[in-house]
N, C-alpha and C. Protein backbone atom coordinates (compact mmCIF):
# COMPACT_ATOMS: atom_id res chain seq x y z
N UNK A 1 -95.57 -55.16 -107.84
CA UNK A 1 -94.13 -55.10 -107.64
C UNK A 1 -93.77 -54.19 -106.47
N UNK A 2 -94.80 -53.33 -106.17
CA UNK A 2 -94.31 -52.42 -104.85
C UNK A 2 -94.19 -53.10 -103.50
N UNK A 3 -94.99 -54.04 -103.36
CA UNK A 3 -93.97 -54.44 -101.53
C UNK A 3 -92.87 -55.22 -102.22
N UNK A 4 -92.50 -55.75 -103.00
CA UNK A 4 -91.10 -56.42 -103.24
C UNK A 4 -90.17 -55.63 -103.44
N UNK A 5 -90.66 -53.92 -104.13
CA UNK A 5 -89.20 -53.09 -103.97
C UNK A 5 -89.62 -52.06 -102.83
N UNK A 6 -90.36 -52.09 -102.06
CA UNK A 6 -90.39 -51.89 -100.56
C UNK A 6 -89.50 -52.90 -99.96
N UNK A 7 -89.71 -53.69 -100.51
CA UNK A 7 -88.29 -54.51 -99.22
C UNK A 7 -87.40 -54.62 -99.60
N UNK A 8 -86.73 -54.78 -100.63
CA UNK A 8 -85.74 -54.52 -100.86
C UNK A 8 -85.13 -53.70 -100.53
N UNK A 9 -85.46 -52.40 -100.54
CA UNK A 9 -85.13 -51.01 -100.09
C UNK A 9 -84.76 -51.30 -98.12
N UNK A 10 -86.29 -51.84 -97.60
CA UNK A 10 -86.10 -51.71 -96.16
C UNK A 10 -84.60 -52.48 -96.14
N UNK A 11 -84.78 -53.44 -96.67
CA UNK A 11 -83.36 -54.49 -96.28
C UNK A 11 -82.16 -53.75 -96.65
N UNK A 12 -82.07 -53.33 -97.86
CA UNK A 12 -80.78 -52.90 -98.33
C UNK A 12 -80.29 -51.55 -97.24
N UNK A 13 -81.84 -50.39 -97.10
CA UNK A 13 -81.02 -49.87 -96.38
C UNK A 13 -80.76 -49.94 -94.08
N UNK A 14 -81.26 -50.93 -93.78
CA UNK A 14 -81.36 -51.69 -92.42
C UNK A 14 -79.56 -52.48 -92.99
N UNK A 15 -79.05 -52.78 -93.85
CA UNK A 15 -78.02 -53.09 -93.78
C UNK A 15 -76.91 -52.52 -94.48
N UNK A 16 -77.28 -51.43 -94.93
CA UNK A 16 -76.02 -50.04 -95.54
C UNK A 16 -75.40 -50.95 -97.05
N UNK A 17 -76.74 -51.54 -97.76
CA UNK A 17 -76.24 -51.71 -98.94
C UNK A 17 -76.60 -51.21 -100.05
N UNK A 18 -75.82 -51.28 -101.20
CA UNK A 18 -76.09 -50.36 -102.49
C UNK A 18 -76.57 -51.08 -103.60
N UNK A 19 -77.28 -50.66 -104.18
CA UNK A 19 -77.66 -51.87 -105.09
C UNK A 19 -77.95 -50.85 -106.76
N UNK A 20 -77.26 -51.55 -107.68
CA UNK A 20 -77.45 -51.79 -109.21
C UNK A 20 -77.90 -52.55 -109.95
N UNK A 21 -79.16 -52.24 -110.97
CA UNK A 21 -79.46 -53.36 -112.03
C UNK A 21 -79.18 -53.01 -113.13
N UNK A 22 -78.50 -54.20 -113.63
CA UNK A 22 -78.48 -54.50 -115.21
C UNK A 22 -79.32 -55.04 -116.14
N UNK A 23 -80.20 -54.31 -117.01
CA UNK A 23 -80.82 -54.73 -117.39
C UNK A 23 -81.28 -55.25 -118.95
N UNK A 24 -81.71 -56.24 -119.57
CA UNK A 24 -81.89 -56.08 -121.55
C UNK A 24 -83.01 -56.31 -121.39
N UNK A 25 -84.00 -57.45 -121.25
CA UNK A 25 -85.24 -57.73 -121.71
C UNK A 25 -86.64 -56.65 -120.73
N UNK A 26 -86.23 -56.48 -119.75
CA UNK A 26 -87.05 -55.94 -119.14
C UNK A 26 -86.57 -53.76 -118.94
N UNK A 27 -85.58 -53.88 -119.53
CA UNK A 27 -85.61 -52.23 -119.90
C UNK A 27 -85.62 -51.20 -119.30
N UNK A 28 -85.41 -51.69 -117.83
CA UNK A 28 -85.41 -50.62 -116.87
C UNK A 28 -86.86 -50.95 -116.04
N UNK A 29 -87.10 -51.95 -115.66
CA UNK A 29 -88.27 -52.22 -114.80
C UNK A 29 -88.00 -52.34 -113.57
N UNK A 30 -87.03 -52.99 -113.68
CA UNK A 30 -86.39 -53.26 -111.88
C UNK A 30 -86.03 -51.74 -111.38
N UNK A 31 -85.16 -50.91 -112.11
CA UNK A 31 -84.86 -49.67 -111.70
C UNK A 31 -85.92 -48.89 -111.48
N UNK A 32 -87.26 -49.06 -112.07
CA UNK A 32 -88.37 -47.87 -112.32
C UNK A 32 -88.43 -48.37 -110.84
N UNK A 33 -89.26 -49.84 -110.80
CA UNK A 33 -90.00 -50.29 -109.82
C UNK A 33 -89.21 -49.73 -107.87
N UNK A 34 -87.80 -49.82 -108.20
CA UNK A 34 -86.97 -49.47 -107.29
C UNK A 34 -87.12 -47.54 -106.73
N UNK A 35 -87.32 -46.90 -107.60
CA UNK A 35 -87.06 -45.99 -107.75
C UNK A 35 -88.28 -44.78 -107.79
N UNK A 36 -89.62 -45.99 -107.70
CA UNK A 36 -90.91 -45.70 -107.91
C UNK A 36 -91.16 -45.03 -106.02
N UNK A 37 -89.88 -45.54 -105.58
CA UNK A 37 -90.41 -45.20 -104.12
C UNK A 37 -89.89 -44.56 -103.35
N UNK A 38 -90.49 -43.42 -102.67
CA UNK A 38 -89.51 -42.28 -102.35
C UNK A 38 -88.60 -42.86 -101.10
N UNK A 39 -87.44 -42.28 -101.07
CA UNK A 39 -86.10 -42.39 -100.54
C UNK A 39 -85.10 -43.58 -100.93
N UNK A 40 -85.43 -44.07 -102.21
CA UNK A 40 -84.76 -45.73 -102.80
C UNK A 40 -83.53 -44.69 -102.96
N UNK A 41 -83.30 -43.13 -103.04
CA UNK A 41 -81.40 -42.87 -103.37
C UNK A 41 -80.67 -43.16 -102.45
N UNK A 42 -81.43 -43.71 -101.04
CA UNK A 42 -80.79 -44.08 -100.11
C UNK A 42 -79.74 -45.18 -100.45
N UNK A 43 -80.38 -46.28 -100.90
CA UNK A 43 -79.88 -47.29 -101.91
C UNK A 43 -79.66 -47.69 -103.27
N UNK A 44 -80.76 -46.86 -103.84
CA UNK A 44 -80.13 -47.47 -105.53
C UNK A 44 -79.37 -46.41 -106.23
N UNK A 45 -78.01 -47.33 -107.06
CA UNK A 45 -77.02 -46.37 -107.50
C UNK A 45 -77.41 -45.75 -108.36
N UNK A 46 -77.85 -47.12 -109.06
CA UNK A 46 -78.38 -46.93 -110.82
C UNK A 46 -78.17 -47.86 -111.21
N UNK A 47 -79.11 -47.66 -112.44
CA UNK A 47 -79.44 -48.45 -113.39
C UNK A 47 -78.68 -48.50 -115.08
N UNK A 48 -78.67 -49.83 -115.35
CA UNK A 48 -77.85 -49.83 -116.93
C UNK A 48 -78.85 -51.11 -117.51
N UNK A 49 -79.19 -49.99 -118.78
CA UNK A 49 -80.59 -50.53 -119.34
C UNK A 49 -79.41 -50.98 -120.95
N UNK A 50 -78.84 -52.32 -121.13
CA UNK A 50 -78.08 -52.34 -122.17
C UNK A 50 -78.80 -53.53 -123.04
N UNK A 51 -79.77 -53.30 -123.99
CA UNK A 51 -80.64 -53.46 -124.85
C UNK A 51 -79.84 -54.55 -125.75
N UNK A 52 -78.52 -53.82 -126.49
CA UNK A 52 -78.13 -54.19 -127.41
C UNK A 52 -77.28 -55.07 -127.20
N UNK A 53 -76.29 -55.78 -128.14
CA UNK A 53 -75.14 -55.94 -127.51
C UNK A 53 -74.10 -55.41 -127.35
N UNK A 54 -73.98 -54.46 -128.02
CA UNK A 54 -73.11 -53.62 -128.02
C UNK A 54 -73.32 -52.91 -126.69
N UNK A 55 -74.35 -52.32 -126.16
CA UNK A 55 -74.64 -51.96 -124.77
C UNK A 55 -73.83 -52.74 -123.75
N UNK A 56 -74.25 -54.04 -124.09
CA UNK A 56 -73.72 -54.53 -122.86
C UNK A 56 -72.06 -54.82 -122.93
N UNK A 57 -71.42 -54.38 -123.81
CA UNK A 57 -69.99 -54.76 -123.99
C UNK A 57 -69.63 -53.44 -123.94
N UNK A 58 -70.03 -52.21 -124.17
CA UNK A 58 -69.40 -50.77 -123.81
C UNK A 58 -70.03 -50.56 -122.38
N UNK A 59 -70.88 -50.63 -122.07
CA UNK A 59 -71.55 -50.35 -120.64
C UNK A 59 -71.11 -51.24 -119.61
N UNK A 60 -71.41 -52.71 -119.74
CA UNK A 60 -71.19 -53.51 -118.42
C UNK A 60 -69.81 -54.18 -118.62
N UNK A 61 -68.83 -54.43 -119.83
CA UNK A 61 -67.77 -54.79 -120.15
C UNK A 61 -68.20 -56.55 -120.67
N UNK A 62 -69.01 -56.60 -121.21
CA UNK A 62 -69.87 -58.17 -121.56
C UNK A 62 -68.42 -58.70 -122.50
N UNK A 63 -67.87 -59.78 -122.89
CA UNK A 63 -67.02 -59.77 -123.58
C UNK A 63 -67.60 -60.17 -124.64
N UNK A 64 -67.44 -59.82 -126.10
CA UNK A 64 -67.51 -60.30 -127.37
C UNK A 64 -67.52 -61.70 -127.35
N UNK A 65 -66.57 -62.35 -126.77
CA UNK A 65 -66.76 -63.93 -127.00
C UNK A 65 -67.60 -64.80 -126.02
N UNK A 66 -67.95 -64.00 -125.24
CA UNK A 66 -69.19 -64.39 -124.56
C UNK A 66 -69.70 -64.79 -125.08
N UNK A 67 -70.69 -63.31 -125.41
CA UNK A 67 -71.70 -62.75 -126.40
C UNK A 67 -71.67 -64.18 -127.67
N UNK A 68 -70.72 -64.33 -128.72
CA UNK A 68 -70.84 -65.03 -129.46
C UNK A 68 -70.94 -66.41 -129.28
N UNK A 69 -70.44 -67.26 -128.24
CA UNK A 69 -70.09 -68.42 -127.91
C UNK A 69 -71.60 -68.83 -127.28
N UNK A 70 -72.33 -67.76 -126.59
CA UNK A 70 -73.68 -68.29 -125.55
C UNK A 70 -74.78 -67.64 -126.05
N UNK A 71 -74.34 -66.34 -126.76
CA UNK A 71 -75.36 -65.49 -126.92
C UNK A 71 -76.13 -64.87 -125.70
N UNK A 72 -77.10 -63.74 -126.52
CA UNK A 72 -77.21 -62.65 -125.30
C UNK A 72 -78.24 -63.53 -124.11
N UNK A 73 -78.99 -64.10 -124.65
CA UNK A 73 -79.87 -64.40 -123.44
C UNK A 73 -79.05 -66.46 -123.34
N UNK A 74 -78.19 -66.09 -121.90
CA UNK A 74 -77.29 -66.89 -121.19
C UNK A 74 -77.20 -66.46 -119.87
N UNK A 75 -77.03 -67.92 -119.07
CA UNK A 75 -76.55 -66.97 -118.08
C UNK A 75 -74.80 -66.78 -117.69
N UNK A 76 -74.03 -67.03 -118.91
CA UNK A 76 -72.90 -66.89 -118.94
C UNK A 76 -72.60 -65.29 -118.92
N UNK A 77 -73.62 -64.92 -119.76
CA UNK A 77 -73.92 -63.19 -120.27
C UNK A 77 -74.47 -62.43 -118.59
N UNK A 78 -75.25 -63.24 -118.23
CA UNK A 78 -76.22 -62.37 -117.19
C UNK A 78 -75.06 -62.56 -115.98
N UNK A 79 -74.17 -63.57 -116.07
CA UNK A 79 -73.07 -63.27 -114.80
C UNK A 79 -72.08 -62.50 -115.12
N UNK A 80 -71.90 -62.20 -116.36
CA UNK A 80 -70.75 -60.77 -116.96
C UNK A 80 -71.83 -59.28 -116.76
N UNK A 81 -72.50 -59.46 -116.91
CA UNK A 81 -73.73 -58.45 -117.01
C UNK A 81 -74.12 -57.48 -115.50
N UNK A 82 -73.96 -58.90 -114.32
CA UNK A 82 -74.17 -58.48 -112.71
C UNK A 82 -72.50 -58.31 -112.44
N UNK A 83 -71.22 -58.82 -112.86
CA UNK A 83 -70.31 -58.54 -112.54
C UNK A 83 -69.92 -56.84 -113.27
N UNK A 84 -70.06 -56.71 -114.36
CA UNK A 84 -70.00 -55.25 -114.39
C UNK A 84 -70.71 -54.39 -114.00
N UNK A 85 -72.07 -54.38 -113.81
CA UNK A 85 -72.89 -53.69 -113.25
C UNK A 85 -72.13 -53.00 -111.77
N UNK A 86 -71.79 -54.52 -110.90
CA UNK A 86 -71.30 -54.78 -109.78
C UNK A 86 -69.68 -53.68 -109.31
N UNK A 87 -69.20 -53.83 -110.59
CA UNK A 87 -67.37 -53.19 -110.48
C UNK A 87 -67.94 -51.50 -110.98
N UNK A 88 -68.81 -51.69 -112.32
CA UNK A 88 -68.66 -50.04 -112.81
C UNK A 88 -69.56 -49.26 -111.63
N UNK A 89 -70.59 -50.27 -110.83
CA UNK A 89 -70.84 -49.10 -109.94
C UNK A 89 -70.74 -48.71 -108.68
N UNK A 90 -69.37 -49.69 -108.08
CA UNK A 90 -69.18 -50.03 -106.82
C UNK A 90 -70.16 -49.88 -105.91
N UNK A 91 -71.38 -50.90 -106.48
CA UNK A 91 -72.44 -50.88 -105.15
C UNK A 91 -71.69 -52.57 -104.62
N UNK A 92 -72.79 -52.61 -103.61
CA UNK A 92 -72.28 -53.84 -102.73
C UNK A 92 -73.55 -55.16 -103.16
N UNK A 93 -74.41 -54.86 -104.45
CA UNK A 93 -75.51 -55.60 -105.18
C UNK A 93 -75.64 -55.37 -106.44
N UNK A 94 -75.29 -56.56 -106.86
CA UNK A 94 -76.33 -55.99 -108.29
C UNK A 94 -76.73 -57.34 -108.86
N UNK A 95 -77.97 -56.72 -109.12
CA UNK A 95 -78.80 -58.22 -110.47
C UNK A 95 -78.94 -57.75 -111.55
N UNK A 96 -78.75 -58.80 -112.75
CA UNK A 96 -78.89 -58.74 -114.22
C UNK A 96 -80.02 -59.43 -114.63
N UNK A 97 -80.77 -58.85 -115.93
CA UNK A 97 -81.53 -59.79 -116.55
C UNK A 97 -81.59 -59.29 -117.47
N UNK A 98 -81.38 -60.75 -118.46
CA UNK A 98 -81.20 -61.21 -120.38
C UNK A 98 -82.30 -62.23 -120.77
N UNK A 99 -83.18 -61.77 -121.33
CA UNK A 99 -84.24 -63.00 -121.80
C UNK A 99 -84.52 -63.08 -123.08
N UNK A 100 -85.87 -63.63 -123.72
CA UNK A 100 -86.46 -63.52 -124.66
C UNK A 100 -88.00 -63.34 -124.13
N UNK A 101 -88.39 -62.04 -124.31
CA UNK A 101 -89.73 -61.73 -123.88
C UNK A 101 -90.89 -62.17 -124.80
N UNK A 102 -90.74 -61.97 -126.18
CA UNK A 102 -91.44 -61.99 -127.19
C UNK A 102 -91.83 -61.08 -127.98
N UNK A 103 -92.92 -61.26 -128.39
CA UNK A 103 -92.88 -62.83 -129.59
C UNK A 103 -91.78 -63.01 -130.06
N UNK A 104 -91.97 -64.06 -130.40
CA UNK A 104 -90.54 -65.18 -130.99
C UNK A 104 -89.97 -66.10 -130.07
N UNK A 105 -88.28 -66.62 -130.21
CA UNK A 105 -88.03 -67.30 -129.72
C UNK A 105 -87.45 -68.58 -131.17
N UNK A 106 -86.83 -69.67 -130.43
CA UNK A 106 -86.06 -70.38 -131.53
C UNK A 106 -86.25 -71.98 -130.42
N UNK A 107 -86.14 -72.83 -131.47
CA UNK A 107 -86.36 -74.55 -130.37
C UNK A 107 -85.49 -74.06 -128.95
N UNK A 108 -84.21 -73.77 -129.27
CA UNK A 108 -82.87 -73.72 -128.35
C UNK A 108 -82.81 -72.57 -127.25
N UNK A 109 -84.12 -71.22 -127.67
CA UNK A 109 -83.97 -70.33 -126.56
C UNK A 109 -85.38 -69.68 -127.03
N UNK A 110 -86.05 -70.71 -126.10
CA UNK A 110 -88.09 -69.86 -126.71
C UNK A 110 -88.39 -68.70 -125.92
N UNK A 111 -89.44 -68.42 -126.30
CA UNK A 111 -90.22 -67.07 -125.79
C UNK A 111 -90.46 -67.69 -124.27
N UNK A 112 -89.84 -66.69 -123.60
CA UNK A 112 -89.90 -66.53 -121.75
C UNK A 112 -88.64 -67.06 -121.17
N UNK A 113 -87.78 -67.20 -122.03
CA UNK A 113 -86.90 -68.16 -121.03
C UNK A 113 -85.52 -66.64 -120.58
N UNK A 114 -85.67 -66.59 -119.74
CA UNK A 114 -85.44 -65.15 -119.02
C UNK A 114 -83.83 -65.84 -117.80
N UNK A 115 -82.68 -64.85 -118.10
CA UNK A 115 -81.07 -65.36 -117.70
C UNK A 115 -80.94 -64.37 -116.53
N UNK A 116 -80.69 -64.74 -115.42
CA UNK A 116 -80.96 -63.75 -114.56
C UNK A 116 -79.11 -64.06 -113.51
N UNK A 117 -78.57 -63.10 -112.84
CA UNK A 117 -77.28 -62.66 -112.34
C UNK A 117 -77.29 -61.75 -111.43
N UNK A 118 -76.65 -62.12 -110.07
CA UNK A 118 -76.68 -61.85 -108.73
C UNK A 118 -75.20 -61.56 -108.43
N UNK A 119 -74.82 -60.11 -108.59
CA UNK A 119 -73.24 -60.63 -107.85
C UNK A 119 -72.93 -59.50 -106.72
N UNK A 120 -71.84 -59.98 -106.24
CA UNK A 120 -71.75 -59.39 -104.77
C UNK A 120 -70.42 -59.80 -104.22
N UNK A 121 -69.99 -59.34 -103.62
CA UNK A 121 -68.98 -59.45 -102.51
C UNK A 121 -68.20 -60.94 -102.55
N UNK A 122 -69.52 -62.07 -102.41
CA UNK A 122 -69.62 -63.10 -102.13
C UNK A 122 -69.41 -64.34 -103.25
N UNK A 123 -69.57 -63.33 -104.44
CA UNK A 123 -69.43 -64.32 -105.67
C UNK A 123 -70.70 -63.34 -107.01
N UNK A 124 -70.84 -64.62 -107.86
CA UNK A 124 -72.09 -64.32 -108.67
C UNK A 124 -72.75 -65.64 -108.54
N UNK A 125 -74.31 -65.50 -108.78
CA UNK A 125 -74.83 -66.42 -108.94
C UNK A 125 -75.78 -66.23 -110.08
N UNK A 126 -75.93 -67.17 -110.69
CA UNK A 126 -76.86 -67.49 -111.75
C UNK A 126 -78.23 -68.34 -111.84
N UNK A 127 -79.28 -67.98 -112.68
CA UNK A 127 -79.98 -69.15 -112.53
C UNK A 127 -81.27 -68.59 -113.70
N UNK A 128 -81.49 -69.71 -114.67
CA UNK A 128 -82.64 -68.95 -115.54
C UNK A 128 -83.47 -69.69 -115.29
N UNK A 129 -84.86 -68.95 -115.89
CA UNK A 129 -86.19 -69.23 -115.49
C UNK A 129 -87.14 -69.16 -116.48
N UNK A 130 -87.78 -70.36 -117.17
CA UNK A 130 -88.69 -70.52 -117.82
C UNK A 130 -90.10 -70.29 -117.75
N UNK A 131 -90.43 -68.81 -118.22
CA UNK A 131 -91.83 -68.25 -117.71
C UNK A 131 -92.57 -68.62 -118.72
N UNK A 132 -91.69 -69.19 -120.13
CA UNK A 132 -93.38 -70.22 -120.91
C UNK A 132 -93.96 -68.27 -122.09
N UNK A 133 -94.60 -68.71 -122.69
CA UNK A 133 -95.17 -67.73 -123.84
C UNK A 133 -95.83 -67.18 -123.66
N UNK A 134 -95.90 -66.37 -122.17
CA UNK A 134 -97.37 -65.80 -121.54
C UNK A 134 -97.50 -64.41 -121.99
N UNK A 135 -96.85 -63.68 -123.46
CA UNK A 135 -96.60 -62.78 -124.10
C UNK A 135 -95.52 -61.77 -123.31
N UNK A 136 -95.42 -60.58 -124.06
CA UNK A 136 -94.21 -59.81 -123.95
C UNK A 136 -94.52 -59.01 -122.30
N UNK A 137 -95.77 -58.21 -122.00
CA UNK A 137 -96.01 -57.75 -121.14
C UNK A 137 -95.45 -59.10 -120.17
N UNK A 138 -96.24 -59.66 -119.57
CA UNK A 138 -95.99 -60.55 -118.99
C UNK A 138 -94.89 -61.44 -118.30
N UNK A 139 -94.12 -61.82 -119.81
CA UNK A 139 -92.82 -61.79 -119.45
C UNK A 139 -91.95 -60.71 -118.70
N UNK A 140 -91.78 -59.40 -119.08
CA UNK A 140 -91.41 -58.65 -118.49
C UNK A 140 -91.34 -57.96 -117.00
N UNK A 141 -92.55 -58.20 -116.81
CA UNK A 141 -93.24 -58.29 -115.16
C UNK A 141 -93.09 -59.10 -114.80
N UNK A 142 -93.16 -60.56 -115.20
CA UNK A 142 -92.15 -61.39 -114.03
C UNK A 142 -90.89 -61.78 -114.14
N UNK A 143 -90.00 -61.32 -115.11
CA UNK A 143 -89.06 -61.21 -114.68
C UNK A 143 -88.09 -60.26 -113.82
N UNK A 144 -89.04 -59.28 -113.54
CA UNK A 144 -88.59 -57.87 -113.04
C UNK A 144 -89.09 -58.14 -111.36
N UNK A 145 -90.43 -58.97 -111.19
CA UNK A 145 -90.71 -59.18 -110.37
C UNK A 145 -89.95 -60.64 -109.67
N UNK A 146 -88.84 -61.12 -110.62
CA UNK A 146 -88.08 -62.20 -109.50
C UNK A 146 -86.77 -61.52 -109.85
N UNK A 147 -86.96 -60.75 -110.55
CA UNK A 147 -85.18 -60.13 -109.88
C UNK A 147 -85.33 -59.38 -108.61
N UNK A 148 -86.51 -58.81 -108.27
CA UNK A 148 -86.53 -58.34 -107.01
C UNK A 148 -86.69 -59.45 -105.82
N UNK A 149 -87.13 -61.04 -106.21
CA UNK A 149 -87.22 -61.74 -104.90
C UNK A 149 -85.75 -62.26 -104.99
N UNK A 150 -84.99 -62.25 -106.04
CA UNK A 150 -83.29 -62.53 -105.79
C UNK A 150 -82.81 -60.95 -105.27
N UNK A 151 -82.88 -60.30 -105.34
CA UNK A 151 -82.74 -59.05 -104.16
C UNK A 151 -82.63 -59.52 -102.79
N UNK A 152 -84.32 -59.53 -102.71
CA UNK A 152 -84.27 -60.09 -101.33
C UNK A 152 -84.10 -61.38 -100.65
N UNK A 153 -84.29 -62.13 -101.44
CA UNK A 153 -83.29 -63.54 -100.89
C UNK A 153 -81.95 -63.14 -100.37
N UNK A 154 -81.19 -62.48 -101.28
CA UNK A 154 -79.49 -61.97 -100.99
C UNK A 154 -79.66 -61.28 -99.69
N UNK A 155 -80.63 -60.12 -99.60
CA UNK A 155 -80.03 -59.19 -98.52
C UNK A 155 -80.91 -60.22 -97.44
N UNK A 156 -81.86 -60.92 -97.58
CA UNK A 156 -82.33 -61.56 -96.20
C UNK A 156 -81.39 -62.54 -95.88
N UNK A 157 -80.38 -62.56 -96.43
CA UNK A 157 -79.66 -64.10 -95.26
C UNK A 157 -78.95 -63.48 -94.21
């Protein structure tokens, strides 16, 4: 994960941007990984590690009927999730991620299927990603490791 939050960093700060993650399934991975490298306060604000749901409705402002209507791992949730991240920490970035890491999972939302949220200036974007039952470690590392290539997709255009 270190040249992906090496670049992120080069990019964000080559273009004077700020960046926040929101995070549930992966717990603060994107922030460690960000933060793992000296001078990231250049760019990263911080991090909101909101586990629960209640986290994410006192912390990122998730709404209750979200939450109930899509449930936590959505990406209806993960675009409320990057939009508060986005307002409570007036950076000019932020990505979210809501999954199911494992074990478990249900027919309708199995183990790996990981809700990920991009918002910015420009809008939010959404998009989830089916990483399949490759256990909990696993899951977690790649989803931490493509919230950082939606990082840099954003700041490289």
């Amino acid at each position: 994960m270190r040249p992906a939050a090496q670049e992120v960093l080069r990019l964000a700060k080559a273009q004077g941007a700020t960046i926040a993650t929101a995070e549930s399934c992966t717990g603060g991975m994107i922030a460690a990984a960000l933060t793992d490298i000296a001078g990231s306060s250049a760019v990263f604000d911080r991090g909101f590690v909101t586990y629960s749901n209640a986290a994410k409705t006192q912390m990122l402002g998730v709404s209750d009927a979200t939450l109930v209507a899509h449930g936590a791992v959505s990406e209806e949730v993960a675009r409320e999730m990057a939009q508060g991240a986005l307002g409570r920490a007036g950076v000019t970035l932020a990505v979210s991620v809501t999954g199911i890491a494992g074990p478990g999972g249900s027919e309708t939302k199995p183990e790996g299927r990981v809700c990920f949220g991009l918002a910015s200036d420009r809008g939010v974007a959404t998009e989830t990603v089916e990483f399949g039952a490759l256990g909990r470690e696993q899951v977690r590392r790649a989803s931490a490791e493509h919230a950082l290539a939606l990082l840099i997709a954003a700041l490289d255009r």
